[in-house]
C-alpha atoms as a PDB file:
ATOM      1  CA  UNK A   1      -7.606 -10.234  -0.673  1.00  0.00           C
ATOM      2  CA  UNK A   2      -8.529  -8.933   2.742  1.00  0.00           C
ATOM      3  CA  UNK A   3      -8.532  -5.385   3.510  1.00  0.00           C
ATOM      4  CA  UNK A   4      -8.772  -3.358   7.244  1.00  0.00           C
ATOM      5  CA  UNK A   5      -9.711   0.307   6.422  1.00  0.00           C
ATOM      6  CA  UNK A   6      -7.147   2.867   9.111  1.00  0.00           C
ATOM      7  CA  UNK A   7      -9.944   5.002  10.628  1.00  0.00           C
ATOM      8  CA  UNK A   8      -8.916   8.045   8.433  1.00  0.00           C
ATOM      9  CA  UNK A   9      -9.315   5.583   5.290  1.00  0.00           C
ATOM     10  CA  UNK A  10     -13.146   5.042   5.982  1.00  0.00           C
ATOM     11  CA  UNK A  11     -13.687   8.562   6.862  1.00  0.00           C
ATOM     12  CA  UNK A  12     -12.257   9.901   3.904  1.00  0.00           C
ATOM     13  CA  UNK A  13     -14.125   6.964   2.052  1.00  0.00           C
ATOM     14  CA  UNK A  14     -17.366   8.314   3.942  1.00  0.00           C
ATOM     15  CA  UNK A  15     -16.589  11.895   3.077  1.00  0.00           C
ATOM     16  CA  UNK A  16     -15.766  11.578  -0.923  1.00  0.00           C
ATOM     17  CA  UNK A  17     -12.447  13.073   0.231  1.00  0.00           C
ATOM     18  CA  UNK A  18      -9.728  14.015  -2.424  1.00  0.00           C
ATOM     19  CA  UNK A  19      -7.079  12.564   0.373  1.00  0.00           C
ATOM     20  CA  UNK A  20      -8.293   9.287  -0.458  1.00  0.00           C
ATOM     21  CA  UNK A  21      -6.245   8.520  -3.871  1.00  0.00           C
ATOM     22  CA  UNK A  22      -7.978   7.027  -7.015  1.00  0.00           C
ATOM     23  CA  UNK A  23      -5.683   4.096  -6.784  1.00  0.00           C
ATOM     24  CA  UNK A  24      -6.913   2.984  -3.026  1.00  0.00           C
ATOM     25  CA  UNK A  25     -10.503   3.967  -4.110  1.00  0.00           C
ATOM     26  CA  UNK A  26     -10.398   1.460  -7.306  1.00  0.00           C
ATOM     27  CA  UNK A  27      -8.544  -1.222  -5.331  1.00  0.00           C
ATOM     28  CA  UNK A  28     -10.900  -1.684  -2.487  1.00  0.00           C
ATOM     29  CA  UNK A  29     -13.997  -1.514  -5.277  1.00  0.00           C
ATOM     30  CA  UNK A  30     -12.191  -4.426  -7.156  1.00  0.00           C
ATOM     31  CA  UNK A  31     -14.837  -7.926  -7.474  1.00  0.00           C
ATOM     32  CA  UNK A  32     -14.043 -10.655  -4.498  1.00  0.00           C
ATOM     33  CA  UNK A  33     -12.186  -8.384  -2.090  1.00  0.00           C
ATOM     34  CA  UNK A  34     -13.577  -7.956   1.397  1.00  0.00           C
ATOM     35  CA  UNK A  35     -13.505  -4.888   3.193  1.00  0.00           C
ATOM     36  CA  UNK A  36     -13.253  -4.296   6.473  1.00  0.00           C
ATOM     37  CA  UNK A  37     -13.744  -1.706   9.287  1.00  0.00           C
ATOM     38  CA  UNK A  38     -12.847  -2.404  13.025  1.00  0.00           C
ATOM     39  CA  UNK A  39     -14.465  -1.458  16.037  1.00  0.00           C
ATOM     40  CA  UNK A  40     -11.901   0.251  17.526  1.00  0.00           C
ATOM     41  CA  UNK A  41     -12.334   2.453  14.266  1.00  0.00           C
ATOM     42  CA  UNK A  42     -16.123   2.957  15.468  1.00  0.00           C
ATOM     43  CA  UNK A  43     -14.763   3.586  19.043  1.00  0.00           C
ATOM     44  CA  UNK A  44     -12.268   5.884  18.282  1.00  0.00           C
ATOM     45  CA  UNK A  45     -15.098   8.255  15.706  1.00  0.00           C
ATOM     46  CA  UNK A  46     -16.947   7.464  18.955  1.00  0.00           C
ATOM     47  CA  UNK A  47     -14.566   9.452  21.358  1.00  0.00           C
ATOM     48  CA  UNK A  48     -13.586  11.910  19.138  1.00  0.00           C
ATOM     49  CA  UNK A  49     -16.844  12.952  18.090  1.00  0.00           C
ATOM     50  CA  UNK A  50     -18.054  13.220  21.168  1.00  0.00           C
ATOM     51  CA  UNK A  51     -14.738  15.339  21.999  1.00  0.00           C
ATOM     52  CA  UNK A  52     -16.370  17.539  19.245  1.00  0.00           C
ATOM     53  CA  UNK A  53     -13.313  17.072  17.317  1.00  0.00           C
ATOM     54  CA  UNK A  54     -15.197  15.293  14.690  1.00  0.00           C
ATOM     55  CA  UNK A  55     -18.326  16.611  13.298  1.00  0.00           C
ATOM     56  CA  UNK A  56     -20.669  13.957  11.220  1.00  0.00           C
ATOM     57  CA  UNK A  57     -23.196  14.485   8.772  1.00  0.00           C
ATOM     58  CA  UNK A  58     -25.615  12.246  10.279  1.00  0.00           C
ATOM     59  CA  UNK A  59     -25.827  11.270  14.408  1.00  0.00           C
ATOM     60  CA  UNK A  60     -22.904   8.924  15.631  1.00  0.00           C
ATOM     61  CA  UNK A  61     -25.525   5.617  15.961  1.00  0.00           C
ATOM     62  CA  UNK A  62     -26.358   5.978  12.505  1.00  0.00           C
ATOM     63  CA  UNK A  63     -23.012   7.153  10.948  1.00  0.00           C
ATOM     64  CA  UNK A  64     -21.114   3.452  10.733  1.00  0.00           C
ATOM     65  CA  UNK A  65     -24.285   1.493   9.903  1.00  0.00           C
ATOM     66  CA  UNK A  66     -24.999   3.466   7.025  1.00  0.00           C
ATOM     67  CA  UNK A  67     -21.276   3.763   5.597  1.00  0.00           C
ATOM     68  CA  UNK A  68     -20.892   0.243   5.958  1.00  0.00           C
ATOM     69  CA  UNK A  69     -23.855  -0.530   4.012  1.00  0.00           C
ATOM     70  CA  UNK A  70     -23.657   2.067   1.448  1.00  0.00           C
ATOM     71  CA  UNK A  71     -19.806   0.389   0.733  1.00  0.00           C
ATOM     72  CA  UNK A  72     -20.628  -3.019   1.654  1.00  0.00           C
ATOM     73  CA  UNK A  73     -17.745  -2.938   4.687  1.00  0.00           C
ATOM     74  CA  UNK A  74     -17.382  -5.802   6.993  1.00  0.00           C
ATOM     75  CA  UNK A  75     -17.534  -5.229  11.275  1.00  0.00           C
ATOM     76  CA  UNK A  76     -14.673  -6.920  12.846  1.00  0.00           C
ATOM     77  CA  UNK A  77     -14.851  -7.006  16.404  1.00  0.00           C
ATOM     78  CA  UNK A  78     -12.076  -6.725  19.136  1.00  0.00           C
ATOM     79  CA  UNK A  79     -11.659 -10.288  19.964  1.00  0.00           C
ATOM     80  CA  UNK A  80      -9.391 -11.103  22.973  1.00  0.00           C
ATOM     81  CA  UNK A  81      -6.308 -12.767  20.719  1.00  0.00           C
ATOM     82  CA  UNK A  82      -6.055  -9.264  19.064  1.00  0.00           C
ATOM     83  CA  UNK A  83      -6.070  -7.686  22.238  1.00  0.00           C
ATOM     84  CA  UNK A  84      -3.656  -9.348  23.411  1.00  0.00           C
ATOM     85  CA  UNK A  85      -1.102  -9.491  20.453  1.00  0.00           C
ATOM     86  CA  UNK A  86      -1.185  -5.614  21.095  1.00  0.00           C
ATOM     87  CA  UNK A  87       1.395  -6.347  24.144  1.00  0.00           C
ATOM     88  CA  UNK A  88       3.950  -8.115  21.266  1.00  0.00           C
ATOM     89  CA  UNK A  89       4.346  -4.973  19.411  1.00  0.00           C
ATOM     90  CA  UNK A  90       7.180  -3.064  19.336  1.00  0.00           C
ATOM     91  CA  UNK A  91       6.422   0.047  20.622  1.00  0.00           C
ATOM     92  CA  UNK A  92       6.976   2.613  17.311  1.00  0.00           C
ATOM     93  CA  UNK A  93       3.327   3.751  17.257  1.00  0.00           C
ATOM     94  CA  UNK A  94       1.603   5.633  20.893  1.00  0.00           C
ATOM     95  CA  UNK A  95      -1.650   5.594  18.890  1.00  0.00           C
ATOM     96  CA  UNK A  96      -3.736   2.750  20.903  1.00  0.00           C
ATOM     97  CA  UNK A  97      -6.474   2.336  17.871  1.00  0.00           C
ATOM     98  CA  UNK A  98      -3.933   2.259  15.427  1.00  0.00           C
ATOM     99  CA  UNK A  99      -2.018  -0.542  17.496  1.00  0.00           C
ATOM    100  CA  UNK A 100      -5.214  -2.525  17.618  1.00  0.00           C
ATOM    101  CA  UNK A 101      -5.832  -2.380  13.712  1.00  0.00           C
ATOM    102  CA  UNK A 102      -1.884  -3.845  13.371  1.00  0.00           C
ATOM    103  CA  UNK A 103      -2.631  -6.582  15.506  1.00  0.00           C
ATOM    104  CA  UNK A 104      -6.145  -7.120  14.126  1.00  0.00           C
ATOM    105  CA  UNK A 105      -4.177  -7.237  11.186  1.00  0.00           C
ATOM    106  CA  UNK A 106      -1.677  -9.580  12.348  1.00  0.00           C
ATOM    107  CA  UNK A 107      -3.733 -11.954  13.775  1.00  0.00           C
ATOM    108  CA  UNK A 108      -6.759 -12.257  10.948  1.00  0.00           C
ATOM    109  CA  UNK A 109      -4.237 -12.027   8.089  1.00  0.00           C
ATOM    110  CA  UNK A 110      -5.612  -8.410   6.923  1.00  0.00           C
ATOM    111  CA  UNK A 111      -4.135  -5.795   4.680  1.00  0.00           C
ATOM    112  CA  UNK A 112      -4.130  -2.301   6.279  1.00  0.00           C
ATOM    113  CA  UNK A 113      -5.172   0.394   4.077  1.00  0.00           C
ATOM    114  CA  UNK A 114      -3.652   3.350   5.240  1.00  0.00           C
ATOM    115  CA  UNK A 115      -1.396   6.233   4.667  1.00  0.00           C
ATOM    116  CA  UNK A 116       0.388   6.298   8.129  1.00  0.00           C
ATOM    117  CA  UNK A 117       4.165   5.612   7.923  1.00  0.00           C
ATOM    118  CA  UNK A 118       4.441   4.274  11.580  1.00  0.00           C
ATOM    119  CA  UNK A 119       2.012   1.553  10.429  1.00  0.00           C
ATOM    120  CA  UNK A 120       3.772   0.633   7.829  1.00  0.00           C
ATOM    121  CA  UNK A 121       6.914  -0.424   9.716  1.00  0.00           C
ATOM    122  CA  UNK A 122       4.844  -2.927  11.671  1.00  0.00           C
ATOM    123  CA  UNK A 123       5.262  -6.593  10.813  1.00  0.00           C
ATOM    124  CA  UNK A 124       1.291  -6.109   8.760  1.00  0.00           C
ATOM    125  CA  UNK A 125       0.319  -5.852   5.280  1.00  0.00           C
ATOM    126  CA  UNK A 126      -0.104  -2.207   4.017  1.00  0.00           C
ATOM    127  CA  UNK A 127      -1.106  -0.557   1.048  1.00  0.00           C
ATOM    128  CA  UNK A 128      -1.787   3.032   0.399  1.00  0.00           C
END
């Protein structure tokens, strides 16, 4: 199995946050899964840390790097196809990072992990 971590997902993987339920935790620690994390996920921590809406323990270059290592997570980059699946969405989330992880999702054959209900009407894998 194949997951995408929803930006609040890896942060509250990052943070040892409680909102992050044992049974997601022991799922994506499971042998032969592969975990991913998006760069739209690093772009949005990007803008809203810089908004100051997101404090980090360590300074933004080094924040991703060393969560990704520490939990062996994947990068998936924006590639154009996933771009431009975004436009074949129905139009039940405004979020623009969250639209990208669905079609990222979509198009590499991902599971989303996350707890948002809009995402999980969207014709993607969830679990949460």
């Amino acid at each position: 199995m194949r997951y995408l971590l929803d930006t609040c997902t890896l942060l509250w993987l990052a943070r040892g946050d409680r909102a992050l339920p044992q049974r997601v935790r022991d799922t994506l620690s499971k042998p032969g899964i592969a975990v991913t994390v998006s760069t739209a996920s690093a772009w949005e921590i990007a803008i809203k840390h810089g908004l100051g809406r997101l404090p980090l323990p360590v300074p933004l270059a080094q924040f991703l790097p060393d969560v990704r290592a520490r939990y062996a997570l994947d990068s998936l980059p924006i590639d154009e196809e996933s771009a431009l699946h975004v436009a074949k969405l129905p139009s039940l989330h405004a979020d623009p990072f969250d639209r990208m992880l669905v079609s990222q999702a979509i198009v590499h054959g991902l599971t989303i992990v996350t707890p948002d209900p809009l995402v999980a009407q969207y014709p993607a894998r969830t679990v949460w």
